[in-house]
Protein backbone atom coordinates (compact mmCIF):
# COMPACT_ATOMS: atom_id res chain seq x y z
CA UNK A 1 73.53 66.69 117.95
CA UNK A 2 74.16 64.00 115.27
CA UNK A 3 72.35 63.43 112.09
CA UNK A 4 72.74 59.99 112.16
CA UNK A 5 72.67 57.32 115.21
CA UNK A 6 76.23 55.14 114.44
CA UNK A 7 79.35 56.38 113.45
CA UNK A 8 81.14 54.40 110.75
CA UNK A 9 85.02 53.30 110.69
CA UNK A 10 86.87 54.90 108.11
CA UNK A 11 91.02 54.76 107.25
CA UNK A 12 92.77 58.34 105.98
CA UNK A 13 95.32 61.16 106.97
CA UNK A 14 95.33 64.05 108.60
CA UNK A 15 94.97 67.15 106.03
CA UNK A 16 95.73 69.90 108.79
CA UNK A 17 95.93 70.15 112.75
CA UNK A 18 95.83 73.18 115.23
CA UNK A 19 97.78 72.25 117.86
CA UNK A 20 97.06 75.57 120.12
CA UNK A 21 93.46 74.91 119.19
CA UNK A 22 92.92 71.54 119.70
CA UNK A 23 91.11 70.99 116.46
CA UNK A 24 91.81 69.66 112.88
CA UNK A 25 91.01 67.70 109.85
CA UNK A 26 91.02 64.52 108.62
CA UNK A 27 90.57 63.04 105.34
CA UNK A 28 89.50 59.80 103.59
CA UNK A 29 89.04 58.14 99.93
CA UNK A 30 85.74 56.92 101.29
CA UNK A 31 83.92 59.99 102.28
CA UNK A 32 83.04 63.10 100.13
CA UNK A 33 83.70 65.58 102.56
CA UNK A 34 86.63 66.29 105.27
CA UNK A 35 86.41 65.67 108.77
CA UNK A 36 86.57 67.51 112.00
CA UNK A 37 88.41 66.04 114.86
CA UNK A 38 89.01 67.24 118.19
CA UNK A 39 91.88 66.23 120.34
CA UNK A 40 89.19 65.29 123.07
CA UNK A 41 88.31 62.29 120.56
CA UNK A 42 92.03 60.98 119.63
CA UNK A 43 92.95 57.33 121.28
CA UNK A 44 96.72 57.56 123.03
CA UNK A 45 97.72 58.30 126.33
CA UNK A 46 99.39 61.49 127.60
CA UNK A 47 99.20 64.38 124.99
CA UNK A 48 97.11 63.97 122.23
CA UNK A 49 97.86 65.18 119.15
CA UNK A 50 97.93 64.55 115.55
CA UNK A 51 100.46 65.76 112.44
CA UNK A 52 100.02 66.33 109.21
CA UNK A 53 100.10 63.67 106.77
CA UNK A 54 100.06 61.28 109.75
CA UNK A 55 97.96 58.25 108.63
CA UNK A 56 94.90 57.43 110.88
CA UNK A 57 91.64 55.15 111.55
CA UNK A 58 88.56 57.04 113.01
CA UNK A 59 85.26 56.98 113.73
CA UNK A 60 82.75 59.35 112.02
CA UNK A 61 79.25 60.08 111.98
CA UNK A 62 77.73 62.88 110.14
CA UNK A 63 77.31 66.23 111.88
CA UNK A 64 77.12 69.66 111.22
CA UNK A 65 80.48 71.60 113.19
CA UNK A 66 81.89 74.27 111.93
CA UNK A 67 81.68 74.61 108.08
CA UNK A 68 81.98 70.53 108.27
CA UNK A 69 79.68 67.70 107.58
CA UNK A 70 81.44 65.11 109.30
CA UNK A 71 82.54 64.87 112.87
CA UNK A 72 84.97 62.44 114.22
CA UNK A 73 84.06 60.19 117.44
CA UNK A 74 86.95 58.54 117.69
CA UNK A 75 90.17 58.67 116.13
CA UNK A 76 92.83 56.08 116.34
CA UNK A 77 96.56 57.35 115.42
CA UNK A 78 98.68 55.19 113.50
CA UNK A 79 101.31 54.30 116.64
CA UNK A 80 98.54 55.11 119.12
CA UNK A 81 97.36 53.12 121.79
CA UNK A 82 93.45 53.01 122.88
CA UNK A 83 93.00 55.32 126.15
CA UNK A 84 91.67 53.23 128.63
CA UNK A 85 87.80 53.30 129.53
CA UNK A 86 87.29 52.90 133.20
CA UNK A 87 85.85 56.00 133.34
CA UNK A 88 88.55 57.49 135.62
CA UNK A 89 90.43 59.00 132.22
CA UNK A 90 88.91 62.06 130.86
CA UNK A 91 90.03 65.38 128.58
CA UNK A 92 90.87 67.40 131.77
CA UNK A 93 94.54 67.43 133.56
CA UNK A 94 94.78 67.05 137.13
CA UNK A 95 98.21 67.39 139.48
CA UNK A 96 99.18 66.84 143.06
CA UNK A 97 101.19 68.83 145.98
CA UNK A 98 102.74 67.42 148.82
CA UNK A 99 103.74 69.53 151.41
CA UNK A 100 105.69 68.08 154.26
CA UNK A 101 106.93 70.37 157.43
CA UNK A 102 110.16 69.55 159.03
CA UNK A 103 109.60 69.88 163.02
């Protein structure tokens, strides 16, 4: 659970990601600490990931995870679009088969 209620908007870079992990961290002039970000959180359609050194807005509020006091909520890459909200989208993958029999 969160330590605080709101998350704040804050501007940095990624410091390090772990792309077979889903996990990394972010960094701004504005906070004291670094940041943990899960791919879950990131704001761009299809896969999500981040690089390092890539510039980003996020979200934040503080939180204990991991050996971090900061946890992002959102995070906004620098060419990334907002994933839609309809409710529909989530973190999971789905696909389809169609099987059609010849008579």
């Amino acid at each position: 659970m969160s330590d605080t209620t709101s998350a704040e908007v804050f501007s940095g870079r990624v410091l390090e990601w772990h792309s077979e992990e889903g996990w990394g961290v972010l960094a701004s002039d504005a906070l004291p600490d670094r940041v943990w970000a899960h791919y879950s959180v990131i704001q761009a359609e299809g896969y999500r990931e981040l690089a390092v050194g890539q510039t980003v807005t996020f979200s934040a509020e503080q939180a204990e995870q991991d050996e971090y006091c900061w946890r992002a909520v959102s995070v906004w890459p620098e060419t990334g679009a907002q994933r839609p909200s309809n409710g529909d989208e989530g973190p999971g993958f789905s696909s389809g088969l169609n099987i059609t029999f010849d008579s």
